[in-house]
Protein backbone atom coordinates (compact mmCIF):
# COMPACT_ATOMS: atom_id res chain seq x y z
CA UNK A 1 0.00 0.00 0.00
CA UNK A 2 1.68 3.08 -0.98
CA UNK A 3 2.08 6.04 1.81
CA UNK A 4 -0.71 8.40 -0.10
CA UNK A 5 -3.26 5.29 0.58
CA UNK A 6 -2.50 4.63 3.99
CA UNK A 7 -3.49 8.25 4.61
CA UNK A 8 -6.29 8.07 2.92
CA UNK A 9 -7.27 4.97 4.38
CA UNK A 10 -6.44 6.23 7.80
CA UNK A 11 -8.42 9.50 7.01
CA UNK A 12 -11.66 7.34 5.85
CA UNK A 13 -11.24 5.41 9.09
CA UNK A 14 -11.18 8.41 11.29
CA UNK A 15 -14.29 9.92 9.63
CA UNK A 16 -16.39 6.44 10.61
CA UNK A 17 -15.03 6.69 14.19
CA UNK A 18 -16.40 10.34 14.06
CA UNK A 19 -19.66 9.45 12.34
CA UNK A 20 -20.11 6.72 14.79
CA UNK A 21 -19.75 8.66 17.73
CA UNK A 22 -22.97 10.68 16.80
CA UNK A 23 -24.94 8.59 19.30
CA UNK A 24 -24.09 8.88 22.94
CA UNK A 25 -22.57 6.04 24.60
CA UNK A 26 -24.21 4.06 27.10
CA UNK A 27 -22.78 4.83 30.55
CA UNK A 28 -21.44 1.51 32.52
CA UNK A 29 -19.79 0.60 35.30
CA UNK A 30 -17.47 -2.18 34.97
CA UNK A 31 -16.85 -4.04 37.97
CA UNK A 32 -16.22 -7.14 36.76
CA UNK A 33 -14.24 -8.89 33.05
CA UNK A 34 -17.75 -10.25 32.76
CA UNK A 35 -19.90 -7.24 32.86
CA UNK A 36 -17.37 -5.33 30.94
CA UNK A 37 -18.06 -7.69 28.11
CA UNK A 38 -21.60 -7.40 28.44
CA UNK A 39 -21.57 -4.44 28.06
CA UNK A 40 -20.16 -4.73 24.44
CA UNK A 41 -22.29 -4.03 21.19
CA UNK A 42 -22.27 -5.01 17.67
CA UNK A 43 -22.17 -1.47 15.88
CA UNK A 44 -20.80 -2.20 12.26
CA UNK A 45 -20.56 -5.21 9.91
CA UNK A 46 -19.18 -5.19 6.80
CA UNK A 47 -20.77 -6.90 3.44
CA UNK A 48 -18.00 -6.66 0.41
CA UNK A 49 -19.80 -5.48 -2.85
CA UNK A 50 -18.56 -5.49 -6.47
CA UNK A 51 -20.52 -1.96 -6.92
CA UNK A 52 -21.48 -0.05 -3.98
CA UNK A 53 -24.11 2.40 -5.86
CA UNK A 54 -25.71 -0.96 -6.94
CA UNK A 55 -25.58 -2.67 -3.54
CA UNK A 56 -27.07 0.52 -2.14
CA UNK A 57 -30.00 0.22 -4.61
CA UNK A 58 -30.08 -3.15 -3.44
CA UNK A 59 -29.84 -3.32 -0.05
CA UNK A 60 -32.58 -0.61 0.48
CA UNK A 61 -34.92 -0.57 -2.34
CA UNK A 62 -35.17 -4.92 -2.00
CA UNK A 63 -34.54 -5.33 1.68
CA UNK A 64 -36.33 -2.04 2.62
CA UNK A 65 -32.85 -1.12 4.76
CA UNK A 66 -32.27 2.93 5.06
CA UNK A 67 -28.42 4.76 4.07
CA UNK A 68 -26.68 5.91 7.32
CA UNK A 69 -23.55 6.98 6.26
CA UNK A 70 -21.74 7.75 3.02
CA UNK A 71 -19.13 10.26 2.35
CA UNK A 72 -15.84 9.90 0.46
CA UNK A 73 -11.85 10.71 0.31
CA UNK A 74 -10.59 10.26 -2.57
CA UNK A 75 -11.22 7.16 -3.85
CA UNK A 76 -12.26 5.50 -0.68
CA UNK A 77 -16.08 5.53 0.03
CA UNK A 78 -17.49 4.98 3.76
CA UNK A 79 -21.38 3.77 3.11
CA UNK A 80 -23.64 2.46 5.94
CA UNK A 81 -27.41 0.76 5.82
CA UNK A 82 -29.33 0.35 8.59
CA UNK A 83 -32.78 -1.08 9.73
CA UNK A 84 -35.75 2.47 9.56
CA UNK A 85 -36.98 0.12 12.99
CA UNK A 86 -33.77 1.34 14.40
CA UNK A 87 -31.90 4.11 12.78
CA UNK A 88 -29.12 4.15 15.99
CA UNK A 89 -28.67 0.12 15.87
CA UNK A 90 -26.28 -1.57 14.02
CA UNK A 91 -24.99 -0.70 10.97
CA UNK A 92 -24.57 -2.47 7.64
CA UNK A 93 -21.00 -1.54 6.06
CA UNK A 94 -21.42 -1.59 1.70
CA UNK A 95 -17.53 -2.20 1.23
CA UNK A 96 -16.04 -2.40 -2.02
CA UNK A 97 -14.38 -5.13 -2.79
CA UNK A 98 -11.33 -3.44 -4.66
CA UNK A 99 -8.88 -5.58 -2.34
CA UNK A 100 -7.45 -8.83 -3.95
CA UNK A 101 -8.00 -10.61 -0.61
CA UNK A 102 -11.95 -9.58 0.07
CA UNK A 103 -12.19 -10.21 -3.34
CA UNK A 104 -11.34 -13.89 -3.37
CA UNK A 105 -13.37 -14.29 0.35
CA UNK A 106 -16.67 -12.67 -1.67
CA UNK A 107 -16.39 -15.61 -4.58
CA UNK A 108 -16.17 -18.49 -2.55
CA UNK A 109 -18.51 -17.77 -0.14
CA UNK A 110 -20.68 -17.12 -2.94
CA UNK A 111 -19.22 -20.41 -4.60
CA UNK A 112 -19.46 -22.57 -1.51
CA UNK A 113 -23.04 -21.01 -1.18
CA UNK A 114 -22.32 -19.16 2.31
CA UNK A 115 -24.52 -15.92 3.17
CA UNK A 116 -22.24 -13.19 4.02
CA UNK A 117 -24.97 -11.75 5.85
CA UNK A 118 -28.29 -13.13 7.65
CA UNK A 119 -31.11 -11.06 8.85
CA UNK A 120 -33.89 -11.84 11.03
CA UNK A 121 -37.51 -10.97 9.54
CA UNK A 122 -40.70 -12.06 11.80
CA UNK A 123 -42.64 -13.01 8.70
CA UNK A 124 -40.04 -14.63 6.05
CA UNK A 125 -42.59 -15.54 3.56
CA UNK A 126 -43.78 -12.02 3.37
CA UNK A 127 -41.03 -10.53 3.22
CA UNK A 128 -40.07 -13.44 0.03
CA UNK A 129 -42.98 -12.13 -1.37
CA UNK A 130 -42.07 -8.89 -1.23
CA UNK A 131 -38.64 -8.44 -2.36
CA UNK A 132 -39.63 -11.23 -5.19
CA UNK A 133 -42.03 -8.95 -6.60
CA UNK A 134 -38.94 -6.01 -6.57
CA UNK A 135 -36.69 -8.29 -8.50
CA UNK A 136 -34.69 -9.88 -5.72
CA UNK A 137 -33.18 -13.36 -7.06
CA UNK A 138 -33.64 -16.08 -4.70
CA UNK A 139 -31.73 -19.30 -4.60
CA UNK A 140 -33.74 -20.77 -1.96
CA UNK A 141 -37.52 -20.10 -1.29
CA UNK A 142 -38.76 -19.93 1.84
CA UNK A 143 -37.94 -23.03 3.64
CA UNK A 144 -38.65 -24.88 7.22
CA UNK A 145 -35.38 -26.20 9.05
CA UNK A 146 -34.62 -26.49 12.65
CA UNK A 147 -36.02 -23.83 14.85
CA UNK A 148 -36.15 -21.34 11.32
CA UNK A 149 -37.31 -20.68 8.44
CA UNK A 150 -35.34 -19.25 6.06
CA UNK A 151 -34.38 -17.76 2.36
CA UNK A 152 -31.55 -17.15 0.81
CA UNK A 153 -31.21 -14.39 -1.97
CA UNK A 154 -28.25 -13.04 -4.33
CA UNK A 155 -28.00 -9.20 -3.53
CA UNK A 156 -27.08 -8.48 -7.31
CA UNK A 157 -23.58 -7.68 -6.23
CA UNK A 158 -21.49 -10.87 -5.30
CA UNK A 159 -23.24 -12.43 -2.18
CA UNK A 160 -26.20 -14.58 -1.08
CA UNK A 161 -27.82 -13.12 1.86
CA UNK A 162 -29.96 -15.22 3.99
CA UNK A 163 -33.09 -14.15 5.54
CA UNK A 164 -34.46 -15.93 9.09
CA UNK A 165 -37.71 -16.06 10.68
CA UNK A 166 -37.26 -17.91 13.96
CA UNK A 167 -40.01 -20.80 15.46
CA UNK A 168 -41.58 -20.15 18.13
């Protein structure tokens, strides 16, 4: 990586620490490894993406998610979905997948038919009906296995993305 990269990189990376420190953080009290750890939240996960305009088309228009974050330096782009049921929650990072390495993780997931990403829905074959009728691809309808049901879907941009409704 050559020094005008790392800085940009760097630079990127100290924009999402500033964009996710919009929301106050939850005052705690650690008195123990245990409750310290608790006390830990999922706030970002990333999804690697061939095109991030079309996984942003994608990812909100066919799963219904909402953009968070997206702003630019140079050519490095910081874009965040999350769920509109809640907006402060975790957040969905739409990274390119310009690195060699993510690359080659993105195609054999896809190959070995892995979701990079599931997401819990309390009514899967609504929500199969739904984004079927926007276009969405799926590889697996709406199915019953232990404890779930679930779909898997290609989001048009490298990945299968599994959807989960949980038995009750």
């Amino acid at each position: 990586m050559n020094p005008m990269t790392k800085i940009a990189s760097a630079l990127l990376l100290t924009l999402a620490v500033a964009a996710c420190s919009k929301s106050k953080p939850e005052a705690t009290t650690p008195t123990a490894t245990a409750q310290t750890s608790a006390g830990m939240k999922i706030k970002h996960a990333s999804v690697y993406v061939d095109d991030q305009e079309k996984a942003l088309r994608f990812y909100t228009e066919v799963l219904g998610f909402v953009k968070k974050d997206d702003f630019s330096n140079g050519g490095f782009r910081w874009l965040t979905v999350t769920s509109p049921a809640d907006p402060d929650g975790a957040e969905l990072q739409l990274a390119q997948n310009d690195n060699p390495a993510a690359k080659a993780y993105q195609q054999a997931m896809f190959e070995q038919s892995q979701p990079a990403a599931m997401f819990y829905t309390s009514d899967v074959q609504a929500d199969y009906e739904r984004m079927k009728a926007q276009g969405a691809e799926f590889t697996m309808p709406p199915t019953d296995v232990t404890m779930s049901k679930i779909a898997v879907l290609k989001d048009t941009c490298g990945n299968l993305i599994q959807v989960t409704q949980l038995k009750r």
